[in-house]
C-alpha atoms as a PDB file:
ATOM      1  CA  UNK A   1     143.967 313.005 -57.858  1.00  0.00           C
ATOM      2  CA  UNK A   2     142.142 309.535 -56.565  1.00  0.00           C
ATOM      3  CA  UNK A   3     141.513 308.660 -60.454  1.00  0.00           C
ATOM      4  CA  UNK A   4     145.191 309.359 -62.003  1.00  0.00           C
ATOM      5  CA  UNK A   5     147.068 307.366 -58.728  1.00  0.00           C
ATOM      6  CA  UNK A   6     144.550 304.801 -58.150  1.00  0.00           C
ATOM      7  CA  UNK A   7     142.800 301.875 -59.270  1.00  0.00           C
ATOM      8  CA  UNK A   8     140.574 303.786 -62.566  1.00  0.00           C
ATOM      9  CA  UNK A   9     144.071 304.221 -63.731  1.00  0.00           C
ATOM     10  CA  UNK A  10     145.262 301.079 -63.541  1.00  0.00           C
ATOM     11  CA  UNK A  11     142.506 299.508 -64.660  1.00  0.00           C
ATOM     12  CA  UNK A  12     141.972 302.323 -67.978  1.00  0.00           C
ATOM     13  CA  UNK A  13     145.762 301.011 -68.466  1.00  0.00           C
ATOM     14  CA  UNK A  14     145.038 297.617 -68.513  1.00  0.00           C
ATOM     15  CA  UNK A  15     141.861 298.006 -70.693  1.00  0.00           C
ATOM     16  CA  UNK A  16     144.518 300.145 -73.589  1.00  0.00           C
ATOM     17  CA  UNK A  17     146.985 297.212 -73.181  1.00  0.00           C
ATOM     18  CA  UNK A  18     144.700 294.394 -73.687  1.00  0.00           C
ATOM     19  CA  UNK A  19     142.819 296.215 -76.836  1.00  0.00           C
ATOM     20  CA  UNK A  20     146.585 297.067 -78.147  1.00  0.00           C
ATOM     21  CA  UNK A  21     147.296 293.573 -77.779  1.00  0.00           C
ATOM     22  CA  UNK A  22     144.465 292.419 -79.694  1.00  0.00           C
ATOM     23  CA  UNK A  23     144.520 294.660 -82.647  1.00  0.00           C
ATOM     24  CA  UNK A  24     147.406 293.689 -83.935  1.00  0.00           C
ATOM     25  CA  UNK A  25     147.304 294.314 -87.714  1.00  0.00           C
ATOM     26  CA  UNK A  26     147.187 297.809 -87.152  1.00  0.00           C
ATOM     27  CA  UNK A  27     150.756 297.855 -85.733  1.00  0.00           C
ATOM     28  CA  UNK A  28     150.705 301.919 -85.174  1.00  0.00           C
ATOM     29  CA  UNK A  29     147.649 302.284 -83.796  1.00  0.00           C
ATOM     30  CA  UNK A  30     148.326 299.257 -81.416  1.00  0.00           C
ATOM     31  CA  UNK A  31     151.537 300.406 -80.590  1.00  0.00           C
ATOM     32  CA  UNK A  32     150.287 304.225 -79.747  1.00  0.00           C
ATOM     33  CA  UNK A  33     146.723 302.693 -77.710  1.00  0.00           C
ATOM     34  CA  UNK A  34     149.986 300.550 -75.949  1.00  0.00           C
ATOM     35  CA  UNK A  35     151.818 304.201 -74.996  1.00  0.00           C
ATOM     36  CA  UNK A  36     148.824 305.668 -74.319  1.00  0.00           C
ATOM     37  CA  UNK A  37     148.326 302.737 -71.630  1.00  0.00           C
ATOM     38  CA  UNK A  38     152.111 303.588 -70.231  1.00  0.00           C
ATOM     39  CA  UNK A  39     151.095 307.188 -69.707  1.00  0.00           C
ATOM     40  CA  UNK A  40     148.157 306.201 -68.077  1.00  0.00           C
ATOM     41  CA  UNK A  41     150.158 303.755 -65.627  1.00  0.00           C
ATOM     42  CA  UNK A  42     152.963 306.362 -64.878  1.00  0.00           C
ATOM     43  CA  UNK A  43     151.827 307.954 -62.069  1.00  0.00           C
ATOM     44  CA  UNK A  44     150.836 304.426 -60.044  1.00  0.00           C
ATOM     45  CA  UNK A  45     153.986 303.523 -61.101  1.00  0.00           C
ATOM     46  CA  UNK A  46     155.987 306.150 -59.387  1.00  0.00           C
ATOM     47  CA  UNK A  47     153.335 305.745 -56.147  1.00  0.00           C
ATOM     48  CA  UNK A  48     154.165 302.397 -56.126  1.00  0.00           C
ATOM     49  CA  UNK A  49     157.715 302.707 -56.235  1.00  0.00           C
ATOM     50  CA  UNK A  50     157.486 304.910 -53.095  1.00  0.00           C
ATOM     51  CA  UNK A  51     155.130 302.544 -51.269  1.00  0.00           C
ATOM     52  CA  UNK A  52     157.409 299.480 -52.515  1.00  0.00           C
ATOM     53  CA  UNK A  53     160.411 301.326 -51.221  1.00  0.00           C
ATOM     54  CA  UNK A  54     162.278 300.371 -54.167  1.00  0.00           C
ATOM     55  CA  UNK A  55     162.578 303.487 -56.298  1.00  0.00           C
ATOM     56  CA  UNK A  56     163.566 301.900 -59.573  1.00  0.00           C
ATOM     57  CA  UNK A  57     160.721 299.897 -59.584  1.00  0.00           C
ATOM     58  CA  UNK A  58     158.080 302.210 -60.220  1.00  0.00           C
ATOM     59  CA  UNK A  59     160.283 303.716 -63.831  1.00  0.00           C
ATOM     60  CA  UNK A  60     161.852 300.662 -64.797  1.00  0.00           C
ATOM     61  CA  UNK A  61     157.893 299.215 -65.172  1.00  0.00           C
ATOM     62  CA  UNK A  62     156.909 302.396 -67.157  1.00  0.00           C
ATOM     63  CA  UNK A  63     159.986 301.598 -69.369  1.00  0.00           C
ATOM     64  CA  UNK A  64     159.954 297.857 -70.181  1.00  0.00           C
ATOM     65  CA  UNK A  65     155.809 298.723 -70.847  1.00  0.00           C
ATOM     66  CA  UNK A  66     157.039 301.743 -73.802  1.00  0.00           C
ATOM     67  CA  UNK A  67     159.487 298.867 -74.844  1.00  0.00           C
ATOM     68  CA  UNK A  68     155.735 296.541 -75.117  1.00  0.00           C
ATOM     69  CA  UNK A  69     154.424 300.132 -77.475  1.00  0.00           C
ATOM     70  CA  UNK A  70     157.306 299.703 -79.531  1.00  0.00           C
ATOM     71  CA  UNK A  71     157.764 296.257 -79.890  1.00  0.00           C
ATOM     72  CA  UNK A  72     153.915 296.460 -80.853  1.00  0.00           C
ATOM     73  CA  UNK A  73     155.084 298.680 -83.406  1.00  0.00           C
ATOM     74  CA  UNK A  74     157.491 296.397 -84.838  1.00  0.00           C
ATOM     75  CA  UNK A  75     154.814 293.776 -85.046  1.00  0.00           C
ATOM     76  CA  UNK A  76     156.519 291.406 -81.653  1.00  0.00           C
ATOM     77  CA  UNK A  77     153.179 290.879 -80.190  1.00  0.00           C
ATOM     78  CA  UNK A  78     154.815 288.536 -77.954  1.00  0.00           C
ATOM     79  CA  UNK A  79     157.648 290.620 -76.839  1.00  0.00           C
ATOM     80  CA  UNK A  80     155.415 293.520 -76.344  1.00  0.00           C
ATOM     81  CA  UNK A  81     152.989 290.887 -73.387  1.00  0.00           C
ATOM     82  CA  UNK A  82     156.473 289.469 -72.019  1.00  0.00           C
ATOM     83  CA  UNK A  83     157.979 293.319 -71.348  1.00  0.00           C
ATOM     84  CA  UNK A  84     154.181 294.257 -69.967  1.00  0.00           C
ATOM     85  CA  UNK A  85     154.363 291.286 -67.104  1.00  0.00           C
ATOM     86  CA  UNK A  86     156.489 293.531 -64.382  1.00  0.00           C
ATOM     87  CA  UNK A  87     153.521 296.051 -64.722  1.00  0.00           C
ATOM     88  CA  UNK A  88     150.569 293.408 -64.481  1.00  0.00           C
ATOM     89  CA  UNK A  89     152.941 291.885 -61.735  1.00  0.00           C
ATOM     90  CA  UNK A  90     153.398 294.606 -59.088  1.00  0.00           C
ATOM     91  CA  UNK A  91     149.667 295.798 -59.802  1.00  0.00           C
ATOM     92  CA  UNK A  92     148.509 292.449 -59.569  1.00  0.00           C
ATOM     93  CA  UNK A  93     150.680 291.875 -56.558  1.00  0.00           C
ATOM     94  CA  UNK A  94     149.283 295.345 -54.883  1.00  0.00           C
ATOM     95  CA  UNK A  95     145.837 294.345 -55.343  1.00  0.00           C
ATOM     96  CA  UNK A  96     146.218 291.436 -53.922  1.00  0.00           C
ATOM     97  CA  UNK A  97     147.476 293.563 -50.818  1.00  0.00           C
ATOM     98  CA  UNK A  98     144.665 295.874 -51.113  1.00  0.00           C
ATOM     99  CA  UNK A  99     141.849 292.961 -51.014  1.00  0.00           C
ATOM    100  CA  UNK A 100     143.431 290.821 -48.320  1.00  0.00           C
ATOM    101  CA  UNK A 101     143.506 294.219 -45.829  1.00  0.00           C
ATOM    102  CA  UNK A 102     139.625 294.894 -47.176  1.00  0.00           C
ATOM    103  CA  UNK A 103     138.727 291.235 -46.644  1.00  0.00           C
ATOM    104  CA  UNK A 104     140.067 291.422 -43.271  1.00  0.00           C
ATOM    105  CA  UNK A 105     138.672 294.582 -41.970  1.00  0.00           C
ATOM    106  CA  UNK A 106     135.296 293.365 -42.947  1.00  0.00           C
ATOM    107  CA  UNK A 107     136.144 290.137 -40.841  1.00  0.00           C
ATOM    108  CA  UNK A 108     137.293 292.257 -37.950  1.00  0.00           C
ATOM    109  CA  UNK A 109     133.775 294.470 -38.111  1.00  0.00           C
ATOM    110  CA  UNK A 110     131.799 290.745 -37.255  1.00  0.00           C
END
């Protein structure tokens, strides 16, 4: 359950979105590695929603990053990174969370 909520997923996400991003002439292929990525981020998505206490949050990310799989599709590399930025934001804003809390519980333990 640890690996579809947590961090393996977000990171196996991340790792779809940046290859997707890259490959580019092969719009189909980068566009479906790009929805695979969204499927992969769903359920963090919807945890993070609750945890956010914002419950649009968590589906309007999964959304605007299937609008990044299709724009990939229609060859709007740029489009596809600007409609992936609310993901990479909350994530990037949660781990930022996450690290400060483990940095200071290892401060607390000296």
């Amino acid at each position: 359950m640890a690996v579809l909520l947590g961090w393996p997923a977000v990171i196996a996400s991340l790792a779809c979105a940046s290859l997707a991003l890259l490959n580019r002439r092969q719009a189909l292929g980068a566009g479906v590695l790009m929805a695979v990525g969204a499927v992969l981020a769903t359920p963090f998505c919807l945890f993070e929603s609750v945890v956010l206490g914002i419950p649009i949050a968590g589906p309007i990310s999964v959304c605007l990053y299937l609008g990044g799989a299709g724009a990939l599709m229609l060859r709007r590399p740029r489009i596809a990174l600007l409609l992936l930025v609310p993901f990479l934001a909350i994530a990037g804003w949660l781990a930022t969370l996450v690290l400060n809390h483990w940095a200071l519980l290892q401060f607390a333990k000296r």
